[in-house]
N, C-alpha and C. Protein backbone atom coordinates (compact mmCIF):
# COMPACT_ATOMS: atom_id res chain seq x y z
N UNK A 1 12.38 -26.39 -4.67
CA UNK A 1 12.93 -25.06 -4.67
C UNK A 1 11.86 -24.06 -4.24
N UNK A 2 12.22 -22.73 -3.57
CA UNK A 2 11.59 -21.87 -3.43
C UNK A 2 11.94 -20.84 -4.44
N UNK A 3 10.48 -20.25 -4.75
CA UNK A 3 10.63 -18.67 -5.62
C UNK A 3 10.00 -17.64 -4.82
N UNK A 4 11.21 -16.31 -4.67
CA UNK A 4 10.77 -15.68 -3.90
C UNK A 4 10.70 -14.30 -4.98
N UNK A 5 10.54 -13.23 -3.89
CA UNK A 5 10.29 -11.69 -5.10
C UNK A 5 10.62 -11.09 -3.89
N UNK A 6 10.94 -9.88 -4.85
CA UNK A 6 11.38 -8.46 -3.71
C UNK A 6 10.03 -8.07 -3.32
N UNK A 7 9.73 -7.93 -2.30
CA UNK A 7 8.59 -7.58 -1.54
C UNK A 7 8.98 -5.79 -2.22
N UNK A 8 9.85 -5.14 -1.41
CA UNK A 8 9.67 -3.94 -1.72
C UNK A 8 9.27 -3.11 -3.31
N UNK A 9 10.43 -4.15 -3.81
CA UNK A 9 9.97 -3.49 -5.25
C UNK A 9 8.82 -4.22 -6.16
N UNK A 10 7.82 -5.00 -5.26
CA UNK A 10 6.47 -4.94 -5.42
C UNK A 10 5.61 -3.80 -5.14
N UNK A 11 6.08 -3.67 -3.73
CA UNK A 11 5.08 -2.06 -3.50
C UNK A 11 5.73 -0.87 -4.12
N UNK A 12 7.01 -0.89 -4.58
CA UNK A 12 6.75 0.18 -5.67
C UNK A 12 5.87 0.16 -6.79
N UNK A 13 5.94 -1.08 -7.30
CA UNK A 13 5.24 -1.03 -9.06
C UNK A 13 3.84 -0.58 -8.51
N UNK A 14 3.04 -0.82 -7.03
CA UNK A 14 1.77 -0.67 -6.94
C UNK A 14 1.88 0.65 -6.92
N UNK A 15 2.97 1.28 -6.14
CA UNK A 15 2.95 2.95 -5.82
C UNK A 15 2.52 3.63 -7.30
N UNK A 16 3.75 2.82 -8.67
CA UNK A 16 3.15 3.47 -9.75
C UNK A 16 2.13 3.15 -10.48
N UNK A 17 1.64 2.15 -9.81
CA UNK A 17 0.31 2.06 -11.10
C UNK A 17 -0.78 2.76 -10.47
N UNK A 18 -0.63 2.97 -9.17
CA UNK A 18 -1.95 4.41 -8.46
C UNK A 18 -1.20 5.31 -8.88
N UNK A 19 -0.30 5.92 -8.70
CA UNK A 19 0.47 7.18 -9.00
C UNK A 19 0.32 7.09 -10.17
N UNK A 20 0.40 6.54 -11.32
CA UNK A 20 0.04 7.41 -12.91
C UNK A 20 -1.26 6.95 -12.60
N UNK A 21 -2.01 6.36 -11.95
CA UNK A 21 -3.56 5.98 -12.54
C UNK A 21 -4.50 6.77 -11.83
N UNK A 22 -4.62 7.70 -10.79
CA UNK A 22 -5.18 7.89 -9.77
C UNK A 22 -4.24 9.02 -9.53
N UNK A 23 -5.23 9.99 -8.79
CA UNK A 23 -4.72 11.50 -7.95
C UNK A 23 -5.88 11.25 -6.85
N UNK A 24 -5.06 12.16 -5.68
CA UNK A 24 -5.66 12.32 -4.74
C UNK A 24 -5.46 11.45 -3.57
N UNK A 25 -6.03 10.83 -2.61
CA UNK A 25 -6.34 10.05 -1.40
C UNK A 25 -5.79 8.25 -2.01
N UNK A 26 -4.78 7.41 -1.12
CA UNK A 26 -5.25 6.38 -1.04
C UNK A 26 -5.04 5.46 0.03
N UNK A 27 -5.59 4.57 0.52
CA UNK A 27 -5.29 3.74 1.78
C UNK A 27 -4.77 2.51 1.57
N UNK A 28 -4.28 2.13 2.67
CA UNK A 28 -3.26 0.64 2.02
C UNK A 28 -3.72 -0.03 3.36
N UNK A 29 -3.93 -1.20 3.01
CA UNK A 29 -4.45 -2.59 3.73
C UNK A 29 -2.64 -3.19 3.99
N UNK A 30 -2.37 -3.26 5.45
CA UNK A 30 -1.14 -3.84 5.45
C UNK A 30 -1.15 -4.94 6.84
N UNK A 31 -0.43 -6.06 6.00
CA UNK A 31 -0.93 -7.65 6.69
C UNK A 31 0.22 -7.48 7.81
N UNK A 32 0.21 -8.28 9.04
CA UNK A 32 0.52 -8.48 9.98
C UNK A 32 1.98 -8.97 9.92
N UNK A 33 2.42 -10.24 8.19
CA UNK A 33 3.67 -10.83 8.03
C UNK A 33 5.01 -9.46 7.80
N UNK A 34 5.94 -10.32 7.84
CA UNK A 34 7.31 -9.54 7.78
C UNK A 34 7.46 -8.87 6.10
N UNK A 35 6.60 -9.36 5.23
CA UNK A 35 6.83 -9.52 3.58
C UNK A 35 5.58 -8.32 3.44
N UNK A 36 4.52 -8.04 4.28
CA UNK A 36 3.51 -7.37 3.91
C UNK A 36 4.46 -6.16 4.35
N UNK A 37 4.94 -6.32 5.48
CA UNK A 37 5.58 -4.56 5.67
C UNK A 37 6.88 -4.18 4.71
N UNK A 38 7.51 -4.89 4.45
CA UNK A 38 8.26 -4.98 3.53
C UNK A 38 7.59 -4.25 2.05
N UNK A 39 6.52 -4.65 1.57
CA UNK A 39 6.20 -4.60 0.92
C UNK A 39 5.28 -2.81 0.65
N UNK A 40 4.67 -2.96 2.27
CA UNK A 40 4.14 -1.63 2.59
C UNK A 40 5.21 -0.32 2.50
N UNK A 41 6.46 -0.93 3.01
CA UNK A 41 7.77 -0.02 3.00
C UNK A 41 7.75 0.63 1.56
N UNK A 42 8.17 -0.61 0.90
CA UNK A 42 8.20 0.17 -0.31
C UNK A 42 7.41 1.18 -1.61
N UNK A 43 6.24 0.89 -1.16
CA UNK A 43 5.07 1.82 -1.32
C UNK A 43 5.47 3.05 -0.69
N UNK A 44 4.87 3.25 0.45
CA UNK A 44 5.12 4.73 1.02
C UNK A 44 6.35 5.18 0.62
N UNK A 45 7.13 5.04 0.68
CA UNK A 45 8.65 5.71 -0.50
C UNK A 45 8.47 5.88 -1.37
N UNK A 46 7.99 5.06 -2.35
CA UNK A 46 8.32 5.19 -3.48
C UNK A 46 7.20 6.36 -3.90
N UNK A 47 5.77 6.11 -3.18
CA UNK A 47 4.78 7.05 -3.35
C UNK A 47 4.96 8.22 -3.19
N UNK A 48 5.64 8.41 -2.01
CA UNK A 48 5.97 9.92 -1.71
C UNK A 48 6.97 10.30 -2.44
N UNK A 49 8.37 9.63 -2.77
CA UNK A 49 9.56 10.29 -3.55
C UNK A 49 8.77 10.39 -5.78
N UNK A 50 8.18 9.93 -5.44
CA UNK A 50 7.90 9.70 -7.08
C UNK A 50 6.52 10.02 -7.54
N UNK A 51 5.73 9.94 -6.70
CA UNK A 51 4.31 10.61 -7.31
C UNK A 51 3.55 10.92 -6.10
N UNK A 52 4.15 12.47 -5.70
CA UNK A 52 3.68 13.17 -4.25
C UNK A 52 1.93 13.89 -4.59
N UNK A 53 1.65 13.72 -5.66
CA UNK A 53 0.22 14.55 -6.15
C UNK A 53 -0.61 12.88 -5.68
N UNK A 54 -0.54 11.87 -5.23
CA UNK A 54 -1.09 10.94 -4.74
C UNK A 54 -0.44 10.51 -3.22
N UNK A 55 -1.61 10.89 -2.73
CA UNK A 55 -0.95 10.72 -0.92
C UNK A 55 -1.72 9.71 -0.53
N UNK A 56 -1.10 9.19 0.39
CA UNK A 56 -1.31 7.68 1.67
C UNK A 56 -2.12 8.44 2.25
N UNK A 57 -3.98 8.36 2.87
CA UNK A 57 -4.43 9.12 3.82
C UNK A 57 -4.53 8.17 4.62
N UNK A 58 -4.24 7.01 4.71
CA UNK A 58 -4.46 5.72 5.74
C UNK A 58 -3.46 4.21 5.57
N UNK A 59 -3.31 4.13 6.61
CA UNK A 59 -3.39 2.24 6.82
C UNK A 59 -3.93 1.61 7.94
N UNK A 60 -4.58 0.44 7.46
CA UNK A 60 -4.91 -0.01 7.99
C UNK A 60 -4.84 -1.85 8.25
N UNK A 61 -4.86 -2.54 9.37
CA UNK A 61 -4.11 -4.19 9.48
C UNK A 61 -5.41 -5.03 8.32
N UNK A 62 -4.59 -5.60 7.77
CA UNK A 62 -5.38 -6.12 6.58
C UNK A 62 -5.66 -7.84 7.07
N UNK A 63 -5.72 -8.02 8.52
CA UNK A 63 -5.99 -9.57 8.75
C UNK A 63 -7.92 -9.60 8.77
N UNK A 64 -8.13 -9.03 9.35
CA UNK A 64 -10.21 -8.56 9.32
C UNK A 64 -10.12 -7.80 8.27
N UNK A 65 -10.74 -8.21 6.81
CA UNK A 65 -11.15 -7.94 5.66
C UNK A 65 -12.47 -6.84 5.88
N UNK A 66 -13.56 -7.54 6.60
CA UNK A 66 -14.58 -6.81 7.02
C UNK A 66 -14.83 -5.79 7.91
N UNK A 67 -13.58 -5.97 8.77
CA UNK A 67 -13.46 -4.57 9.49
C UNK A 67 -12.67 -3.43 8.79
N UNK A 68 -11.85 -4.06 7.75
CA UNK A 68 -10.89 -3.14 7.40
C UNK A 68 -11.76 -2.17 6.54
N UNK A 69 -12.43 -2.96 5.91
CA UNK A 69 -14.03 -2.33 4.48
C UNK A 69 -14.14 -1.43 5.31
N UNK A 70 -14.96 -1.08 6.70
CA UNK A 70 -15.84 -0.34 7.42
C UNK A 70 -15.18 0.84 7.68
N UNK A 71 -13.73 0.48 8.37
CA UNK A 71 -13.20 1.55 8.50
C UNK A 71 -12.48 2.15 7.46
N UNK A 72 -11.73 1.85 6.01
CA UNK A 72 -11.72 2.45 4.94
C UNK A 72 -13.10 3.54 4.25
N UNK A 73 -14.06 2.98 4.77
CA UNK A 73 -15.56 3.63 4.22
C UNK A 73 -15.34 4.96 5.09
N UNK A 74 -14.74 4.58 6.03
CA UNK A 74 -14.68 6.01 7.21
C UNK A 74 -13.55 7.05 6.55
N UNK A 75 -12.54 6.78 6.37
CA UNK A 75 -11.30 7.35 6.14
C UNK A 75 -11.93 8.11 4.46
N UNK A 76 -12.60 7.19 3.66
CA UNK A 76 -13.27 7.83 2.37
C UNK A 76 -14.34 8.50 2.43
């Protein structure tokens, strides 16, 4: 058998655990698969309709870990 999960209403619960945990700036690492954007989807919604005092200032492709670091260091 396969076990699957709602991608989207994964990236909500992340939207709220930065949104009550965190104000201000945050960037999201988003993977190349169909489940990462899915997942990215539901973040940016949920972030913006539900905790707008925490904004998306970036994304960036989360397949180069080490490039993604460098240029997050930029965006922060």
């Amino acid at each position: 058998t396969d076990v699957l999960y709602n991608q989207e209403l994964a990236g909500q619960l992340c939207a709220d655990y930065l949104g009550k945990n965190h104000r201000g700036g945050v960037a999201m690492l988003v993977g190349p698969g169909a489940e990462d954007k899915a997942r990215a989807a539901g973040f940016r919604q949920w972030l913006k309709e539900k905790h707008p005092s925490t904004r998306l200032i970036g994304e960036l492709p989360g397949g180069d870990l080490g490039r993604a670091r460098a240029a997050l260091a930029g965006l922060l």
